[in-house]
Protein backbone atom coordinates (compact mmCIF):
# COMPACT_ATOMS: atom_id res chain seq x y z
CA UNK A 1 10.64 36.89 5.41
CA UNK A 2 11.49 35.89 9.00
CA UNK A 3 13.25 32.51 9.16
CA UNK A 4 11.76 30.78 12.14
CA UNK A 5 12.90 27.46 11.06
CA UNK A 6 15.96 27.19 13.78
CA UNK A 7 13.91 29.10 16.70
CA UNK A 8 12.84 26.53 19.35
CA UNK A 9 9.21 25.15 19.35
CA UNK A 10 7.38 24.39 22.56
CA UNK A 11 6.53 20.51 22.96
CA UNK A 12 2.72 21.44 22.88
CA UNK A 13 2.94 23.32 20.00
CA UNK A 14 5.34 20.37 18.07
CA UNK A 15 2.41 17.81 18.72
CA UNK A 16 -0.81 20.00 17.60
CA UNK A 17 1.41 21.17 14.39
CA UNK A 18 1.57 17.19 13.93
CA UNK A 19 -2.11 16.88 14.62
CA UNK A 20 -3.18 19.57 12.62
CA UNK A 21 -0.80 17.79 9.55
CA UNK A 22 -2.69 14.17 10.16
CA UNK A 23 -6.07 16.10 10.24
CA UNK A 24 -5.38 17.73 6.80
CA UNK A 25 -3.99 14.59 5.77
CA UNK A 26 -7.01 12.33 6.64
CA UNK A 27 -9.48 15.41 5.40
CA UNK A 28 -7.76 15.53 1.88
CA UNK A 29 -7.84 11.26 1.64
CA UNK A 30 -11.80 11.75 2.86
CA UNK A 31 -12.57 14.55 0.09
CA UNK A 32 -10.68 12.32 -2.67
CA UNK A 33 -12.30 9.15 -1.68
CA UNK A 34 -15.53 11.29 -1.98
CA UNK A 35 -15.26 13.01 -5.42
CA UNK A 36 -14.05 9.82 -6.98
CA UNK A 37 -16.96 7.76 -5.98
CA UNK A 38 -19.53 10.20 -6.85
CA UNK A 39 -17.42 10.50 -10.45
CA UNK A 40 -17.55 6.91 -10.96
CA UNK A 41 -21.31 6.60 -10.44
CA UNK A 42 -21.45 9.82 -13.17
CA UNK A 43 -19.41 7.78 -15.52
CA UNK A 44 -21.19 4.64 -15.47
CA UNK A 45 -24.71 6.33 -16.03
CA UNK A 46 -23.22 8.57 -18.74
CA UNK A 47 -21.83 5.30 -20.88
CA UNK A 48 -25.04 3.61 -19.92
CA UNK A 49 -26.80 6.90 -21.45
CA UNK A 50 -24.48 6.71 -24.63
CA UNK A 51 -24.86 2.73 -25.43
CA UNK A 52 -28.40 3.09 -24.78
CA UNK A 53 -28.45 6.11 -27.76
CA UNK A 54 -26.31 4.45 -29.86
CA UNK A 55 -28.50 1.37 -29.57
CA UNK A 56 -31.18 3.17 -30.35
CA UNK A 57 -29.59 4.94 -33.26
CA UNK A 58 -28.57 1.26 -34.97
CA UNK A 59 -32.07 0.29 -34.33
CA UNK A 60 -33.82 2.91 -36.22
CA UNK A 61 -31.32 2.95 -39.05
CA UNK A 62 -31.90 -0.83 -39.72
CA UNK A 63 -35.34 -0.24 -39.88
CA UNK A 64 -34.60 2.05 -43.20
């Protein structure tokens, strides 16, 4: 592998690396935001799902 880490960088090219990094940065905080919201509404309906079933479940067995 070619080690380019010591070879000199052209200004320009320094600040659109950098740009490029804050980009990817802001992206990956976007996309996490994202999932976790849409997870969170999952969660809540699924243990709204499950108390309403296991409401249901005492209900009927009472009846008995």
């Amino acid at each position: 592998m070619i080690d380019t880490s010591h070879q000199a960088i052209a200004p320009e090219t320094q600040v659109w690396q950098w740009i490029m990094r804050v980009l990817g940065l802001i992206a990956t905080v976007a996309v996490t935001v994202y999932v976790t919201k849409i997870a969170q509404k999952e969660l809540v309906q699924s243990v709204a799902i499950e108390e309403i079933t296991i409401h249901e479940k005492t209900n009927n067995n009472s009846d008995i």
